[in-house]
Every structure is written in C-alpha cells, then in structure tokens.
C-alpha atoms as a PDB file:
ATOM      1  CA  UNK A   1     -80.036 139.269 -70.812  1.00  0.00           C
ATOM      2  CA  UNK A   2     -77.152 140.682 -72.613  1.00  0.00           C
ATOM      3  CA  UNK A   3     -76.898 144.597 -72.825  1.00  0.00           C
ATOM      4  CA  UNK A   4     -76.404 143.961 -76.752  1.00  0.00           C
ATOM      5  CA  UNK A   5     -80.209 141.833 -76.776  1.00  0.00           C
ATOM      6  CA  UNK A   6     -81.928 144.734 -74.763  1.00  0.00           C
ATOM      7  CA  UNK A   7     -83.868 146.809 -76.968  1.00  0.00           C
ATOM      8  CA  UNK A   8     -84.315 149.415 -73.763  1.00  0.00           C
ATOM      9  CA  UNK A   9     -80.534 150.499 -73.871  1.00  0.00           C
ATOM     10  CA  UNK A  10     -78.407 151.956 -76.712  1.00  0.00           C
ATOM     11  CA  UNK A  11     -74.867 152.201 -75.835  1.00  0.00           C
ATOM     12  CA  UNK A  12     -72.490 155.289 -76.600  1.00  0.00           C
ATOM     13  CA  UNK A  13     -69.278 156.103 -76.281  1.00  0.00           C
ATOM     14  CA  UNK A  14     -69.001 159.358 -73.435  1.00  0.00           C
ATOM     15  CA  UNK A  15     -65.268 161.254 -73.356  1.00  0.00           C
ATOM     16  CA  UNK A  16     -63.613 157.499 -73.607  1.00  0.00           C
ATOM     17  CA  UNK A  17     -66.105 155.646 -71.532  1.00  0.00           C
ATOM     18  CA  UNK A  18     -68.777 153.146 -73.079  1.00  0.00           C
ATOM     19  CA  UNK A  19     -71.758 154.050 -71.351  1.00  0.00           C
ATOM     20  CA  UNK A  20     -76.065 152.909 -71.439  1.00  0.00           C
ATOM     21  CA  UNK A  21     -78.723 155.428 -72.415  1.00  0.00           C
ATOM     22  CA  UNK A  22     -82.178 154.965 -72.747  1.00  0.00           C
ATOM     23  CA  UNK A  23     -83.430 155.094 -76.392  1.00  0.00           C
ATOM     24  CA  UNK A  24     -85.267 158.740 -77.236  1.00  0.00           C
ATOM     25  CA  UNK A  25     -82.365 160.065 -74.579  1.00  0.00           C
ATOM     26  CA  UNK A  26     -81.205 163.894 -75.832  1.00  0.00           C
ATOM     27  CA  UNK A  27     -77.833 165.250 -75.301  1.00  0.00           C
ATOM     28  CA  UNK A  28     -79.471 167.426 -72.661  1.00  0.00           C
ATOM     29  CA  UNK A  29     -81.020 164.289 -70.686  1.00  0.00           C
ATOM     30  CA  UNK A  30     -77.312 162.667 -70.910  1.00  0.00           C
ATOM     31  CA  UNK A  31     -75.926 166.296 -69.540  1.00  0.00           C
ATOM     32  CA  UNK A  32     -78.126 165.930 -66.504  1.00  0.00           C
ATOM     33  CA  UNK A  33     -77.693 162.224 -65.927  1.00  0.00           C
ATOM     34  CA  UNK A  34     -74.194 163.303 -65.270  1.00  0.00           C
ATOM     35  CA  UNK A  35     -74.871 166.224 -63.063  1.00  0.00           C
ATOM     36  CA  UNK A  36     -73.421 169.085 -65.511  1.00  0.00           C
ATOM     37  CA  UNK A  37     -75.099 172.173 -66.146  1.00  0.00           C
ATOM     38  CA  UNK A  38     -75.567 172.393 -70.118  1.00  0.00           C
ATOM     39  CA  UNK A  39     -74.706 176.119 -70.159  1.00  0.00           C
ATOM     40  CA  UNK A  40     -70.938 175.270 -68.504  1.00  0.00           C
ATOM     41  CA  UNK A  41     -70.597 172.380 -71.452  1.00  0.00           C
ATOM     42  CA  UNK A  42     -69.613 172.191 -74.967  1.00  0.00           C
ATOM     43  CA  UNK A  43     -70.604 168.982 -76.881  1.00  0.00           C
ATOM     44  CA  UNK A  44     -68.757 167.044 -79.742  1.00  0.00           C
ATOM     45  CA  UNK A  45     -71.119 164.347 -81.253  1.00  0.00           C
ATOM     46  CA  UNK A  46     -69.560 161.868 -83.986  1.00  0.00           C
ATOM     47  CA  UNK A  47     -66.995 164.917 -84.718  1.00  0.00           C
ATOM     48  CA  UNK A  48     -69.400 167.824 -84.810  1.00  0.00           C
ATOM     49  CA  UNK A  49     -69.672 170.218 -82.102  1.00  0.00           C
ATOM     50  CA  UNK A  50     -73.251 171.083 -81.449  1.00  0.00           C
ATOM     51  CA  UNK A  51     -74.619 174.443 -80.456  1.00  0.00           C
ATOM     52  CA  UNK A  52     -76.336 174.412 -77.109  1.00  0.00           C
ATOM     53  CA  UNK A  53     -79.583 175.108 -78.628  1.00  0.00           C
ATOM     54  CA  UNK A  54     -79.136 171.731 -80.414  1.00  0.00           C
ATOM     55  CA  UNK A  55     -78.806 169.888 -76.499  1.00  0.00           C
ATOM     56  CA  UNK A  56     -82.844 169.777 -76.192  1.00  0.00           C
ATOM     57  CA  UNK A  57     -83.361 167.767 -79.868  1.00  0.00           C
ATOM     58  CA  UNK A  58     -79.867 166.166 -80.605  1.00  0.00           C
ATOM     59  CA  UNK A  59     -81.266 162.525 -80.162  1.00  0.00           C
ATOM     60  CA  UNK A  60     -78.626 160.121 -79.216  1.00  0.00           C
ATOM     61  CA  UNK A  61     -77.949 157.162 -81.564  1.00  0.00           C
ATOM     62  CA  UNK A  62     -76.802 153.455 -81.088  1.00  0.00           C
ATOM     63  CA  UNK A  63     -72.697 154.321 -80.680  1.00  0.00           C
ATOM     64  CA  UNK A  64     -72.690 157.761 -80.686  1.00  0.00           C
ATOM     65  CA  UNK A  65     -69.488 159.098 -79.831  1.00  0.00           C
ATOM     66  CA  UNK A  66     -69.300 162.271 -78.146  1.00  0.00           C
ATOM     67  CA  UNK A  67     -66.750 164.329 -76.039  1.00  0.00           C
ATOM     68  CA  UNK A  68     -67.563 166.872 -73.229  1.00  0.00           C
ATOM     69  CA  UNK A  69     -65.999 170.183 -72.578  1.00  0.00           C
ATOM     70  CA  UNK A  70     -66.321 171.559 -69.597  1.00  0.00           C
ATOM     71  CA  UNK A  71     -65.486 175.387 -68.579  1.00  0.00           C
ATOM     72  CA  UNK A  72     -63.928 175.716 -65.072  1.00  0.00           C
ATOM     73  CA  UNK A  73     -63.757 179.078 -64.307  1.00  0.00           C
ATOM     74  CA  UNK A  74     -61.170 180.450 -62.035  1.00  0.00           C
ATOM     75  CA  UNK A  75     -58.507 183.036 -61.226  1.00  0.00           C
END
C-alpha cells in the first residue's frame, strides 16, 4: 500500500528530509526517534520556534515542517 493510502503514517518534512511518523507522535517522541537529547535541541515547527516545554504536547501534523538545532558544545 502506498505511504499516501496508510492512515498509520503522517509524513513531515525533518531539517530537509521527508520523513514517516506515527499519528499522535509529539515533537519529543520525534526527538528520541532520532537519538537527540531534547534539552541539547531547539525546534522550529512550520516557522515557529517552540519552547522546550512545548516538546511533550506539540502534536505533529500531516506535513509539518520543522528544523532542528542542535548545540555542540566545545572549546
């Protein structure tokens, strides 16, 4: 079945990359999927940047667009 007939994947749009999520997926489940610590990441969804304390209810939408930021640190 195409990924556009199955009703158990939205797809977004991740720093470039079209990517699958499962409907109901948070920004926080999508920070973990990808193995980044949501304290080291700053989040731009559909031009907004989102405080972290919005990562645990920001639901994801059909074509959300976001952009991760991630803070190396270093000397």
């Amino acid at each position: 079945m195409p990924d556009y007939l199955d009703e158990s994947v939205m797809k977004i749009v991740c720093n470039g990359e079209e990517r699958t999520v499962a409907p109901g997926n948070k920004i926080v489940d999508l920070l973990r999927e990808l193995g980044l610590e949501p304290d080291t990441v700053v989040v731009e969804c559909n031009g907004v940047v989102l405080k972290r304390e919005e990562y645990d209810t920001h639901l994801l939408t059909e074509g959300s667009v976001l952009e991760l930021i991630r803070f190396v640190g270093g000397g």
